[in-house]
C-alpha atoms as a PDB file:
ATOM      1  CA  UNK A   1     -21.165   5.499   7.531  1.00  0.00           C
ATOM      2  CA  UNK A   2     -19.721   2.892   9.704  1.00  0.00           C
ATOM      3  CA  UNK A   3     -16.761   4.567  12.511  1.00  0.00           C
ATOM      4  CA  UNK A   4     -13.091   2.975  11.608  1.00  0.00           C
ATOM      5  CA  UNK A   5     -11.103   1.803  14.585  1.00  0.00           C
ATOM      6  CA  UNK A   6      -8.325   3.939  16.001  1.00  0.00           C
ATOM      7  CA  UNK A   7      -5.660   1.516  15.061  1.00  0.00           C
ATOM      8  CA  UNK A   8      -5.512   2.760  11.488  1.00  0.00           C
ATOM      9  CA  UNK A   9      -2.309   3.444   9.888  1.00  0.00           C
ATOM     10  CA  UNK A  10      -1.029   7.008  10.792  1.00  0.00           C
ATOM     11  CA  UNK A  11      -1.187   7.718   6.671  1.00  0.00           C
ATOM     12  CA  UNK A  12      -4.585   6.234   6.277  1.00  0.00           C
ATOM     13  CA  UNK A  13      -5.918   8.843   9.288  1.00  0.00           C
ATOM     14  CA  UNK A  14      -4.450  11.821   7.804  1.00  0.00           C
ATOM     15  CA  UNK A  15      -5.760  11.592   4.527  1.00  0.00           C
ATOM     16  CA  UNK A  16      -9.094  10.147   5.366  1.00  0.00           C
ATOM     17  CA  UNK A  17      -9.801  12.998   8.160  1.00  0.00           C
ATOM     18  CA  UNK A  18      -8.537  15.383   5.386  1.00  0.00           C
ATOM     19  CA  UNK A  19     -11.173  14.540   2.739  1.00  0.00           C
ATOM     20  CA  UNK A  20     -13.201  17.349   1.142  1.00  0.00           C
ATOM     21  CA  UNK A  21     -16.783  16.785   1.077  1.00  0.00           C
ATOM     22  CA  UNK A  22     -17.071  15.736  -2.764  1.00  0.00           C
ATOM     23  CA  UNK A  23     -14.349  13.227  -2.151  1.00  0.00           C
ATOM     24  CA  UNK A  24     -16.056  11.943   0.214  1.00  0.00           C
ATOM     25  CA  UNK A  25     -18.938  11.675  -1.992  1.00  0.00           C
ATOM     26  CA  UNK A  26     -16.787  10.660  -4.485  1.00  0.00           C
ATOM     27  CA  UNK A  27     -15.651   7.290  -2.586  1.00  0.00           C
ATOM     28  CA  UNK A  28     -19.066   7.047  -1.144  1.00  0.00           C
ATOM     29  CA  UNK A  29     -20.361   6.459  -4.729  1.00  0.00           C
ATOM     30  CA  UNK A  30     -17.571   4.242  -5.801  1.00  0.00           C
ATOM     31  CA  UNK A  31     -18.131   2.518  -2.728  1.00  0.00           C
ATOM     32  CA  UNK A  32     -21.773   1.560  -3.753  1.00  0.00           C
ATOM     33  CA  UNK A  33     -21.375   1.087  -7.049  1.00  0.00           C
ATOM     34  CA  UNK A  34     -18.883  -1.119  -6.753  1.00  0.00           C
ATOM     35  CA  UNK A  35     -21.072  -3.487  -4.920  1.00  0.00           C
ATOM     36  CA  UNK A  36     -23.293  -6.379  -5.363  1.00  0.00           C
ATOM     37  CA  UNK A  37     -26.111  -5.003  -4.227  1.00  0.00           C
ATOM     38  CA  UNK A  38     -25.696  -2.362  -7.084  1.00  0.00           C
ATOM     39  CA  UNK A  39     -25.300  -4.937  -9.505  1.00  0.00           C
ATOM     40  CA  UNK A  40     -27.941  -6.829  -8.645  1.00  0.00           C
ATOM     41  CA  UNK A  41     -30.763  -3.821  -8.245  1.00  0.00           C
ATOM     42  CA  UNK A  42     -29.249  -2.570 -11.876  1.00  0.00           C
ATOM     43  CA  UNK A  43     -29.657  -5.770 -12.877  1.00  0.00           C
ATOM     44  CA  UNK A  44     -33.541  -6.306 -11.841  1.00  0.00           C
ATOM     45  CA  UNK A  45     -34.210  -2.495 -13.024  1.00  0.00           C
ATOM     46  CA  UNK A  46     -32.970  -3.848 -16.805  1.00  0.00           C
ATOM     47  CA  UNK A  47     -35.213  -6.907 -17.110  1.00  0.00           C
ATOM     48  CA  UNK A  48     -37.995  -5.401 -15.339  1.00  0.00           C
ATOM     49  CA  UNK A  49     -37.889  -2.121 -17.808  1.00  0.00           C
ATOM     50  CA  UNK A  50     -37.198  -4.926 -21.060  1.00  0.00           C
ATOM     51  CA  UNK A  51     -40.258  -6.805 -19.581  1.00  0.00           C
ATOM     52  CA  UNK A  52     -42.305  -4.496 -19.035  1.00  0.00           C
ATOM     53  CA  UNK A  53     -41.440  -2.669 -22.553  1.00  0.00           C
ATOM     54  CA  UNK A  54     -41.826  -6.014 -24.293  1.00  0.00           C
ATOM     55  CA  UNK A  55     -45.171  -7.335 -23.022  1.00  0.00           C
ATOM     56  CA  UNK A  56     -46.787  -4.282 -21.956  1.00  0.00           C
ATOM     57  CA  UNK A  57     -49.563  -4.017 -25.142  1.00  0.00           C
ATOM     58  CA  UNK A  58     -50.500  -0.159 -24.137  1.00  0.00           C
ATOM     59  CA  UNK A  59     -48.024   2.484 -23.066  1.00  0.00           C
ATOM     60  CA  UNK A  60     -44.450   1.158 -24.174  1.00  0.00           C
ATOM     61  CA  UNK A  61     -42.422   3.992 -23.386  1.00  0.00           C
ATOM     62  CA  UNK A  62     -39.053   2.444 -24.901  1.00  0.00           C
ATOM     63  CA  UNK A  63     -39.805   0.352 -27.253  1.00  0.00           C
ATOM     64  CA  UNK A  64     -37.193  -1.968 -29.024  1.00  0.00           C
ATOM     65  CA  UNK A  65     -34.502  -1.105 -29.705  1.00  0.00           C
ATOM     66  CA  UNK A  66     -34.929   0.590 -25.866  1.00  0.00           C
ATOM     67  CA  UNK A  67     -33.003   3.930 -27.247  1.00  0.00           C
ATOM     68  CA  UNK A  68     -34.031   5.216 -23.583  1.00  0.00           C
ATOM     69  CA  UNK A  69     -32.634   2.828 -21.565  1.00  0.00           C
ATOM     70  CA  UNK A  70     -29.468   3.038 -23.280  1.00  0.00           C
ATOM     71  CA  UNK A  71     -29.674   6.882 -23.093  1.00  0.00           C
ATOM     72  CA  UNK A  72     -29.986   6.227 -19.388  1.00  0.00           C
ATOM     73  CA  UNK A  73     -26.788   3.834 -19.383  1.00  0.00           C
ATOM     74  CA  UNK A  74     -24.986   6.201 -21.232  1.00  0.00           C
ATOM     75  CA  UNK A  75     -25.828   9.121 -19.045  1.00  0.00           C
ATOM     76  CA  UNK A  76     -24.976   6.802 -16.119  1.00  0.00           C
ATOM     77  CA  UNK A  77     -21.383   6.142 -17.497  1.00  0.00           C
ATOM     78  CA  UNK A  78     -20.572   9.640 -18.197  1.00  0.00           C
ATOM     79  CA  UNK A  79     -21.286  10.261 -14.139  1.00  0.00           C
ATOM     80  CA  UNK A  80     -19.626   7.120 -12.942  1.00  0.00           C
ATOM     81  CA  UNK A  81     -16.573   7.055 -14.929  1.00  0.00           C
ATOM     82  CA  UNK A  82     -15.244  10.453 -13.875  1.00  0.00           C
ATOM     83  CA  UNK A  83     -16.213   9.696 -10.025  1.00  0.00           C
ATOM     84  CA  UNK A  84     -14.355   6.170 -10.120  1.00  0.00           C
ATOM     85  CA  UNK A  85     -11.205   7.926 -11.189  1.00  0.00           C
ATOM     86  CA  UNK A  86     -11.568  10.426  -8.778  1.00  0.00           C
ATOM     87  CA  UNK A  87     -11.597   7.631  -5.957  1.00  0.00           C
ATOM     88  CA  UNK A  88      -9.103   5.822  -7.829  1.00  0.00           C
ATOM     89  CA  UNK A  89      -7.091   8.955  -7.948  1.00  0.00           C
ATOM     90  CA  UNK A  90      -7.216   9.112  -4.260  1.00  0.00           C
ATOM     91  CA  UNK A  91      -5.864   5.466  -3.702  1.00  0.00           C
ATOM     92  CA  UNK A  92      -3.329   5.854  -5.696  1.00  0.00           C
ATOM     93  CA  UNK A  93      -2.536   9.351  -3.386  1.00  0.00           C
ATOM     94  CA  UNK A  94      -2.542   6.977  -0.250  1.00  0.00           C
ATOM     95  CA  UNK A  95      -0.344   4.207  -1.808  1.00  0.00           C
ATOM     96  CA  UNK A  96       2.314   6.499  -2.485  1.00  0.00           C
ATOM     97  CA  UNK A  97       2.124   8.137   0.838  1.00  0.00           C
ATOM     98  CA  UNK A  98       2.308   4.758   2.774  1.00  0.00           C
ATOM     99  CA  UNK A  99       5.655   3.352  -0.143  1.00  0.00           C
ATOM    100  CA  UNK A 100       6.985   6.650   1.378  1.00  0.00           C
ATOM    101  CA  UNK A 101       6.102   5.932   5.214  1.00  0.00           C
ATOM    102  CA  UNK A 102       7.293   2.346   4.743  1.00  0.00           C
ATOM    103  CA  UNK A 103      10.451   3.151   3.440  1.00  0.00           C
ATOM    104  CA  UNK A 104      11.605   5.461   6.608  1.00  0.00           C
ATOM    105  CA  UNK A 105      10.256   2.974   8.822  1.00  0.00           C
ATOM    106  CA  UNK A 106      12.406   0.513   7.028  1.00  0.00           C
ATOM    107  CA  UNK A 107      15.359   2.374   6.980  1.00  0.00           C
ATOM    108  CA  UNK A 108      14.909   3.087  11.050  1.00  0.00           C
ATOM    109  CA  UNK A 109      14.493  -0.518  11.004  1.00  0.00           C
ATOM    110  CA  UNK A 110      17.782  -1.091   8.863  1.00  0.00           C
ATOM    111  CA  UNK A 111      19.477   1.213  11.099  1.00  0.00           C
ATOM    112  CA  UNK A 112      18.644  -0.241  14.286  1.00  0.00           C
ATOM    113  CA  UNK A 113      19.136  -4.153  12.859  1.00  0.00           C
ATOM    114  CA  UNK A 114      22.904  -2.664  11.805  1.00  0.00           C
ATOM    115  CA  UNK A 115      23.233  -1.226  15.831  1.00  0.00           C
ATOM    116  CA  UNK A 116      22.209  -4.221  17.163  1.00  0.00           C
ATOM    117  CA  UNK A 117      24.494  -6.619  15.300  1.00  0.00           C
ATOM    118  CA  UNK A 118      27.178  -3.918  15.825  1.00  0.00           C
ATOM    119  CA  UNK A 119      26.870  -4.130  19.822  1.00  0.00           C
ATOM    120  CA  UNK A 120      26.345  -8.380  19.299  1.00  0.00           C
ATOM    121  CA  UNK A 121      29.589  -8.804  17.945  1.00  0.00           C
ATOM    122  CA  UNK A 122      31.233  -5.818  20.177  1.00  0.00           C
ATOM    123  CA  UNK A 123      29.630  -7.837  23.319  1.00  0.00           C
ATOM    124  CA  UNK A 124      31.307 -11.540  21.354  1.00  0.00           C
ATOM    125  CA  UNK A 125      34.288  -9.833  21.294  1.00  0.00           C
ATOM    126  CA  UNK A 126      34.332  -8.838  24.773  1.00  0.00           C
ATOM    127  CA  UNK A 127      33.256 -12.206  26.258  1.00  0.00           C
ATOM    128  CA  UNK A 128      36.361 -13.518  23.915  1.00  0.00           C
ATOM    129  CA  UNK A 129      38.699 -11.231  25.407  1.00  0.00           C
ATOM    130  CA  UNK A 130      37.631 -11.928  29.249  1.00  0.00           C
ATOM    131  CA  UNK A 131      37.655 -15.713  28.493  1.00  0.00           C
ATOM    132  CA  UNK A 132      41.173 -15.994  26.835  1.00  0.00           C
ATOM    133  CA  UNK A 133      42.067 -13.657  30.083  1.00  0.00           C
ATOM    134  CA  UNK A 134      40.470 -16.434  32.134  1.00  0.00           C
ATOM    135  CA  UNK A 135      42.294 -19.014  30.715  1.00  0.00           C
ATOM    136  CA  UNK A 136      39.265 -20.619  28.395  1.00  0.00           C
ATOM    137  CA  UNK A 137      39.978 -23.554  26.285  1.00  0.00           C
ATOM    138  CA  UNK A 138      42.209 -20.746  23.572  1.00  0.00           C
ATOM    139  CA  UNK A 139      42.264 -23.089  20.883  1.00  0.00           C
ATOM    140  CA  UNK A 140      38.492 -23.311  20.419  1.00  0.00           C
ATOM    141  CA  UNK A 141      38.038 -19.803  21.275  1.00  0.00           C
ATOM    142  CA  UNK A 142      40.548 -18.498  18.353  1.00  0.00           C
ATOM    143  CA  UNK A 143      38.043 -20.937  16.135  1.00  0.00           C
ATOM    144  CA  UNK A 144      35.119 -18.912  17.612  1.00  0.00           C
ATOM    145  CA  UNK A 145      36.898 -16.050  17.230  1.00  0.00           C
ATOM    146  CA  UNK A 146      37.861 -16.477  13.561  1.00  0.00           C
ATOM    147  CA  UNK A 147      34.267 -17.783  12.699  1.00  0.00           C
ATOM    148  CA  UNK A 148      32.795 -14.438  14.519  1.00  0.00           C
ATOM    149  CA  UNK A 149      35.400 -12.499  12.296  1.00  0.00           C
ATOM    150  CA  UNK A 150      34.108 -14.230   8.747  1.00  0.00           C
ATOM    151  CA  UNK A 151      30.323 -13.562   9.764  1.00  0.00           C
ATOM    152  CA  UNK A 152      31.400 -10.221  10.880  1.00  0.00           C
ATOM    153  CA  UNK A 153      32.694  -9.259   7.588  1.00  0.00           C
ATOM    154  CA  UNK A 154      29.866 -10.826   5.441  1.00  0.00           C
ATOM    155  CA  UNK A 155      27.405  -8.621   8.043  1.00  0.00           C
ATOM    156  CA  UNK A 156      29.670  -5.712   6.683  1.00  0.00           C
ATOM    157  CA  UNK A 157      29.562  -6.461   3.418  1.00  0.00           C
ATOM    158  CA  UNK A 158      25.493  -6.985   3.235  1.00  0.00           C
ATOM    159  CA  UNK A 159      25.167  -3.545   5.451  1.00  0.00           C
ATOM    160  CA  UNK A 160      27.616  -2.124   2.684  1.00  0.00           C
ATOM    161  CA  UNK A 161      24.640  -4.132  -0.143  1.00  0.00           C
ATOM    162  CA  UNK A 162      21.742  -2.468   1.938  1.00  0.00           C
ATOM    163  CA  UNK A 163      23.633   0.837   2.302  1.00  0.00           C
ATOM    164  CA  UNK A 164      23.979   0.818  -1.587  1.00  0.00           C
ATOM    165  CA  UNK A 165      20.901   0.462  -2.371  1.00  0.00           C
ATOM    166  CA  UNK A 166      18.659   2.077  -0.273  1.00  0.00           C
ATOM    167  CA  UNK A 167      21.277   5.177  -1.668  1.00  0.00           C
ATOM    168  CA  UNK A 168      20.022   4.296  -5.253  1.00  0.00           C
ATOM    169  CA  UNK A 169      16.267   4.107  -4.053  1.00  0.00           C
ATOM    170  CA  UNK A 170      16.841   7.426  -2.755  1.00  0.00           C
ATOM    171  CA  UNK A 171      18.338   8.396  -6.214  1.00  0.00           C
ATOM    172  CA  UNK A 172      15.463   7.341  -8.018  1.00  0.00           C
ATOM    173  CA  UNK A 173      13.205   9.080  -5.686  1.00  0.00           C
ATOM    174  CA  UNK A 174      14.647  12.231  -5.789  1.00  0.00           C
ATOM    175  CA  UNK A 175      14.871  11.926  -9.923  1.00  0.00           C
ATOM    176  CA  UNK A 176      10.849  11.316  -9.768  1.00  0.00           C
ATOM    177  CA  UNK A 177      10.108  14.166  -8.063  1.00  0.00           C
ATOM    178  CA  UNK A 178      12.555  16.469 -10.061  1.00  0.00           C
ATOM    179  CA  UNK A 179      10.952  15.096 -12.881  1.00  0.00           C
ATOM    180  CA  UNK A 180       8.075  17.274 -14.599  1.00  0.00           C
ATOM    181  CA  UNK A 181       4.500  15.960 -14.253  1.00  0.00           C
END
């Protein structure tokens, strides 16, 4: 099995150094039959046992209708169907974990976007103030300054937007996982 770099996401670590050993059997076999190279061996396994059933003159084993070789498919089914959903099962684990990892990281992120706009207009408002103290050009600074009020209100408002509905998406989280299985 080929080593995965380091730089994996943090979810993606836990869960695959947490695997039992039939899940890792489990995605092993998904893994491979989910290939080409399973494809095409299955593939030249079916016409060579056809052939070889068809033309052979002594010692067909499965003759037509091939009732064995679609014993063998259906044998083959019942094994793979159950281990592809147990694989499946498991991505569908991770993808939840890393929604759930993404959406802290993005409200850290939200949080420190709102700080940082907070302490740009705090610093716009100070450079104002020490400019209309130094005698700056007042008319076009009280233009500035009415401009930097508008877009700080509309920053407010959106924060307000965000706030709302990260507050809902927190809502509907907690309802999912209340809710019975």
């Amino acid at each position: 099995m080929a080593k995965v770099a380091n730089h994996r996401h943090p979810v993606t670590r836990r869960l695959q150094d947490s695997r039992t050993f039939g899940e890792r059997l489990a995605d092993a076999i998904a893994r491979e039959i989910g290939s080409w190279r399973f494809l095409i061996l299955q593939t030249i396994a079916v016409i060579a046992w056809v052939s070889l059933n068809l033309l052979a003159v002594i010692g067909r084993w499965d003759p037509y209708p091939f009732i064995l070789l679609n014993l063998l498919f259906s044998v083959q089914a019942a094994y793979t169907g159950p281990v592809l959903l147990l694989s499946q099962n498991r991505q569908s684990q991770r993808d939840r974990e890393m929604a759930e990892h993404d959406f802290v990281t993005n409200q850290r992120a939200e949080k420190l976007v709102e700080s940082l706009m907070s302490e740009i207009i705090r610093n716009s408002r100070t450079t104002l103030a020490v400019a209309k103290h130094l005698n700056v050009d007042v008319e076009f600074l009280d233009g500035y300054s009415e401009k930097l009020d508008r877009e700080l209100r509309n920053v407010e408002q959106e924060l307000v937007e965000v706030e709302d509905a990260l507050e809902e998406t927190r809502e509907a989280e907690a309802e999912l996982q209340a809710a019975p299985s």
